[in-house]
C-alpha atoms as a PDB file:
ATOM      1  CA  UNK A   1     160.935 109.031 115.936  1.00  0.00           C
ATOM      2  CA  UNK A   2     160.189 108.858 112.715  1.00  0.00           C
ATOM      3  CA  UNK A   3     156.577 109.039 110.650  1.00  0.00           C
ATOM      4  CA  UNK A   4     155.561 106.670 107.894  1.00  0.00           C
ATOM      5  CA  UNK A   5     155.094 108.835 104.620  1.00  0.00           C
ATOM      6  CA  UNK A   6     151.775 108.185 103.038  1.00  0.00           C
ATOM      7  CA  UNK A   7     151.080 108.710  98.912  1.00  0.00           C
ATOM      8  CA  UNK A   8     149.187 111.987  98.014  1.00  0.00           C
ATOM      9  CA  UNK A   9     146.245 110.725  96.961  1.00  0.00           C
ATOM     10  CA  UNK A  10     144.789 111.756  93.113  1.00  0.00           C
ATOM     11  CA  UNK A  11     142.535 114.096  93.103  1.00  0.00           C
ATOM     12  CA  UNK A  12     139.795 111.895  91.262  1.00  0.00           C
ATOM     13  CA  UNK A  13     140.657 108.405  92.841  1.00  0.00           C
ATOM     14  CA  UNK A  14     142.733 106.857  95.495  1.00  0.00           C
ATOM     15  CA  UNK A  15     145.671 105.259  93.430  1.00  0.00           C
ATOM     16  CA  UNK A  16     148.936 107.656  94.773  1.00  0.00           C
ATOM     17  CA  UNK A  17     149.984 110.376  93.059  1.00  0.00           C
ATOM     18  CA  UNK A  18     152.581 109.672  90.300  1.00  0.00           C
ATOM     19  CA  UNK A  19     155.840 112.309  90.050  1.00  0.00           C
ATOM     20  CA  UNK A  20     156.203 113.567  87.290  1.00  0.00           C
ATOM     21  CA  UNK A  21     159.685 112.410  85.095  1.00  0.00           C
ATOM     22  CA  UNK A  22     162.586 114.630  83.648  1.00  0.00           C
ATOM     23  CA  UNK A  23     161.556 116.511  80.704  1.00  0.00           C
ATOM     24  CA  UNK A  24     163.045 114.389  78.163  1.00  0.00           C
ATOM     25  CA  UNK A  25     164.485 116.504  74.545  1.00  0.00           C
ATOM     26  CA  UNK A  26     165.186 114.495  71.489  1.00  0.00           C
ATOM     27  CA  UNK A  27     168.244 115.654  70.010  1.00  0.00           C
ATOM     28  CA  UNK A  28     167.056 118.068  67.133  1.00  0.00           C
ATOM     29  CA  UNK A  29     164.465 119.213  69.879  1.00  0.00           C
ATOM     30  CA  UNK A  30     164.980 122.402  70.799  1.00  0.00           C
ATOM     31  CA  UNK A  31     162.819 123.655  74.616  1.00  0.00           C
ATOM     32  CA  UNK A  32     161.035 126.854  73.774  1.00  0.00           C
ATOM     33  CA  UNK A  33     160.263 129.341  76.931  1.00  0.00           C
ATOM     34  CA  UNK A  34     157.305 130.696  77.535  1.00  0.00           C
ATOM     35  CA  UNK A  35     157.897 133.999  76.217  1.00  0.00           C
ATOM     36  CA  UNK A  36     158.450 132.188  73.060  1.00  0.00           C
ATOM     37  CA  UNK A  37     154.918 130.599  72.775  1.00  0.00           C
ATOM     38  CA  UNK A  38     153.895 134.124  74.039  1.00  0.00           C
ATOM     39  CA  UNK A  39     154.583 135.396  70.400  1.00  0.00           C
ATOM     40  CA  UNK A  40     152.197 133.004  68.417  1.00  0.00           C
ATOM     41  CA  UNK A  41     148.811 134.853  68.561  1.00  0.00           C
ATOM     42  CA  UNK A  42     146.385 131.995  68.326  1.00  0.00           C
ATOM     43  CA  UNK A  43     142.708 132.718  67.984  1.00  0.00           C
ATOM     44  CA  UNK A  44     139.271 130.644  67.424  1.00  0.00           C
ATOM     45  CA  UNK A  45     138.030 131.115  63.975  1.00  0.00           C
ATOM     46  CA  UNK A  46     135.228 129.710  61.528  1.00  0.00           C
ATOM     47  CA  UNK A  47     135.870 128.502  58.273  1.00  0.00           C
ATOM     48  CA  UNK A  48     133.501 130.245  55.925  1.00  0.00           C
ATOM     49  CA  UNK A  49     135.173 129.043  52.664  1.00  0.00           C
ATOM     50  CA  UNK A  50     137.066 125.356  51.399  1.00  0.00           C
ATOM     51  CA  UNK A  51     138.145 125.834  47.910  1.00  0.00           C
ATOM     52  CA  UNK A  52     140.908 123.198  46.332  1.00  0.00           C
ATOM     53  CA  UNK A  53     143.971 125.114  45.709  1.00  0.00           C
ATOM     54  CA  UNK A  54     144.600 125.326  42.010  1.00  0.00           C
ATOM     55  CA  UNK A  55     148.326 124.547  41.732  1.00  0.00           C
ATOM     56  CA  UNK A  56     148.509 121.422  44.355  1.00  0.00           C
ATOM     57  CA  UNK A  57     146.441 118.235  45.211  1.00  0.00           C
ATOM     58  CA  UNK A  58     147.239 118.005  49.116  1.00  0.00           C
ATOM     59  CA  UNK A  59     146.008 122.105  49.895  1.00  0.00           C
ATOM     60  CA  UNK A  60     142.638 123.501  50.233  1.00  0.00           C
ATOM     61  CA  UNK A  61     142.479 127.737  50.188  1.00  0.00           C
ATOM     62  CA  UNK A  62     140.192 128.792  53.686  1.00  0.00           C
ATOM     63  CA  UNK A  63     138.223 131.944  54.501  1.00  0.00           C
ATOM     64  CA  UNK A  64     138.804 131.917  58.031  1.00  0.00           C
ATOM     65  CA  UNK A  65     136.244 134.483  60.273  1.00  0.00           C
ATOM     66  CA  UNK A  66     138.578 135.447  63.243  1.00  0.00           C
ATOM     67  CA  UNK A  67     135.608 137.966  64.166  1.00  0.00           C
ATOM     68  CA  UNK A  68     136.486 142.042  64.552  1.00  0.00           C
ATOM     69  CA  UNK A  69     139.991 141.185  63.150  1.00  0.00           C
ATOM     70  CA  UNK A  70     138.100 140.287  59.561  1.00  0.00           C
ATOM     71  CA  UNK A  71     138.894 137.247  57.605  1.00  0.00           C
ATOM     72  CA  UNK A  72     142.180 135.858  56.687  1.00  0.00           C
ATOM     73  CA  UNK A  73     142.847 133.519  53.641  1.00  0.00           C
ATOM     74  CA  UNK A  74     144.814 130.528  54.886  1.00  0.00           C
ATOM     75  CA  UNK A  75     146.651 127.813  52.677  1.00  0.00           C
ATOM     76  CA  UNK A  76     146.187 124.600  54.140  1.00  0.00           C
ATOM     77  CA  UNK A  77     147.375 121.011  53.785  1.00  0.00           C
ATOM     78  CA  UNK A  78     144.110 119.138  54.620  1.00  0.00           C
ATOM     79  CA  UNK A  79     142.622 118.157  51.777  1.00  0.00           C
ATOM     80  CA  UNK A  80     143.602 114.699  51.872  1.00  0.00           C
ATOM     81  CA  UNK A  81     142.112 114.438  55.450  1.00  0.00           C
ATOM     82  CA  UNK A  82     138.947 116.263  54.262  1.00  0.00           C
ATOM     83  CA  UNK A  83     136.136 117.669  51.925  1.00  0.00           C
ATOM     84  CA  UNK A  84     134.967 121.399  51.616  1.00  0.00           C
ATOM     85  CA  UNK A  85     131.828 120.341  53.102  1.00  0.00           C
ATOM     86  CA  UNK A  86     133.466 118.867  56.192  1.00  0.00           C
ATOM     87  CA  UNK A  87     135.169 122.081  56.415  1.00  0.00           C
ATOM     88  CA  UNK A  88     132.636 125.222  56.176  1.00  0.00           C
ATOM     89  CA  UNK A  89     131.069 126.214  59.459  1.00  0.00           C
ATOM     90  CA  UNK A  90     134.166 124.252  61.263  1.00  0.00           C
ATOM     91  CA  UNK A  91     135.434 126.263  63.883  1.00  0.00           C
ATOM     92  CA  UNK A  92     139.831 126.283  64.097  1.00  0.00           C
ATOM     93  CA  UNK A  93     142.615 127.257  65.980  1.00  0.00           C
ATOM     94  CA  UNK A  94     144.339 129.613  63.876  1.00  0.00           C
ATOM     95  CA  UNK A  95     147.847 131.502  63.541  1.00  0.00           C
ATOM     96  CA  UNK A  96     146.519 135.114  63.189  1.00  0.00           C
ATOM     97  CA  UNK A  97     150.568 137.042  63.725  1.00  0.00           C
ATOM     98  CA  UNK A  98     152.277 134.157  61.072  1.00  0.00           C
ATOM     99  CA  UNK A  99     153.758 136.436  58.402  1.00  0.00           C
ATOM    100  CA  UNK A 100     152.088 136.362  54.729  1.00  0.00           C
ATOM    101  CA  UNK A 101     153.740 133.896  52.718  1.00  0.00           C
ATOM    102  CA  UNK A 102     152.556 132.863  49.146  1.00  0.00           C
ATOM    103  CA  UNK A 103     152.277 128.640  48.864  1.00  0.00           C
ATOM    104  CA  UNK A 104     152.099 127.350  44.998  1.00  0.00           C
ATOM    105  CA  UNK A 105     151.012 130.819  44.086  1.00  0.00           C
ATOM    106  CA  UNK A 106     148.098 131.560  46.736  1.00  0.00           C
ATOM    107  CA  UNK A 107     148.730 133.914  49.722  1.00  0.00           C
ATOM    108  CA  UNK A 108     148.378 132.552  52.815  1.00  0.00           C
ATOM    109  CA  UNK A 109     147.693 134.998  56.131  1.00  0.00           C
ATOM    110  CA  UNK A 110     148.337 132.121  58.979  1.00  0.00           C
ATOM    111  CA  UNK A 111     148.046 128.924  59.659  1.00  0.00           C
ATOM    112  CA  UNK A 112     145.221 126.453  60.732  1.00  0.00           C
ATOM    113  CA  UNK A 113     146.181 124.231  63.724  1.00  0.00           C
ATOM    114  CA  UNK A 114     146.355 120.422  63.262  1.00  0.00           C
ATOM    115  CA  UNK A 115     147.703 117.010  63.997  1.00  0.00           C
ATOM    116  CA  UNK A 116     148.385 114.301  62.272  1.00  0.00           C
ATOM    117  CA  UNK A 117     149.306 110.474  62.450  1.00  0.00           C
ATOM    118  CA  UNK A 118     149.268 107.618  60.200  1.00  0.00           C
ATOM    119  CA  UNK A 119     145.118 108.061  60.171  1.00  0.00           C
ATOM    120  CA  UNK A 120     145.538 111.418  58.518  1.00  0.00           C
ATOM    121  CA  UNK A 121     145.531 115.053  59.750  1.00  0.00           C
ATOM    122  CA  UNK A 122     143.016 116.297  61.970  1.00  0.00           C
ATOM    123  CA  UNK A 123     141.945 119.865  62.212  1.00  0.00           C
ATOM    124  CA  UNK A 124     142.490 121.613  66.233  1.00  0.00           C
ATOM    125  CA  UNK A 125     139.014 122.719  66.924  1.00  0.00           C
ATOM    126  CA  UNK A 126     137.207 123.809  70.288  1.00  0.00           C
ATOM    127  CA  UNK A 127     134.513 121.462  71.973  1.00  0.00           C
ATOM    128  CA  UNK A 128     132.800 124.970  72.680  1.00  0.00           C
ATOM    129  CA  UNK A 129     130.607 125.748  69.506  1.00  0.00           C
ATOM    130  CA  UNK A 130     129.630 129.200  71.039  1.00  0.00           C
ATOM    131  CA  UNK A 131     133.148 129.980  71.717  1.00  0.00           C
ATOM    132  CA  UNK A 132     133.333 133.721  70.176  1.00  0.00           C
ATOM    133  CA  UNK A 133     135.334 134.024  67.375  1.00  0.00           C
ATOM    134  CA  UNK A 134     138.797 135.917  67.852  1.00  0.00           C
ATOM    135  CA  UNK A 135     138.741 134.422  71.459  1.00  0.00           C
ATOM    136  CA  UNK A 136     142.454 134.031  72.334  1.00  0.00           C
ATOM    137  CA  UNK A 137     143.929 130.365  72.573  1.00  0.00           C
ATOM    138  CA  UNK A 138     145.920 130.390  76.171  1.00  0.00           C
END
């Protein structure tokens, strides 16, 4: 005897549940594990400072608040997407463990979060404006 299988129904409508695919790699792609992304500390911060970069047109230099850890001076490649203004009081998904590295001249202590497509880049920020700052990014 055998039972007709019904779809699993969505959790927020009735159309049936879709499987999920096979992870699909392009070439160059490499998977990461999680203890990999477990390495990245990411953290909420507020941009208290947008200054244009002296030596290069695309970067603006940040003061990024990432709360009891202090501020950290970022080098980022926004300013085509952006002005200071837009910037200051923005809070960003930040880097906080990238190592120091100096970019046309200017030290950089992480790295802002963003994405980008043909629009332009767009800064990774929460939809939380209270979030506290130095809250970890899971």
């Amino acid at each position: 005897m055998s039972e007709e299988l019904k779809p699993v129904e969505n959790v927020v409508g009735s159309q049936p549940a879709a499987m999920p695919g096979p992870v699909v790699v392009k070439p160059a792609e490499a998977l990461v594990t999680i203890d990999d992304f477990k390495k990245f500390r990411i953290v909420v911060g507020e941009i208290r400072e947008a200054v244009l970069h002296p030596n290069a047109d695309k970067l603006f230099v940040l003061k990024v608040d990432i709360g009891s850890a202090g501020i950290r001076q970022v080098v980022a490649g926004i300013r085509r997407s952006y002005a200071p203004e837009q910037l200051v009081g923005r809070r960003v998904a930040l880097i906080a463990n990238l190592a120091p590295a100096v970019i046309r001249g200017v030290e950089s202590q992480g790295m802002v979060l963003a994405a980008s497509d043909d629009a332009g880049v767009s800064v990774l920020s929460p939809d939380r404006a209270d979030l506290a700052l130095g809250s970890t990014v899971k």
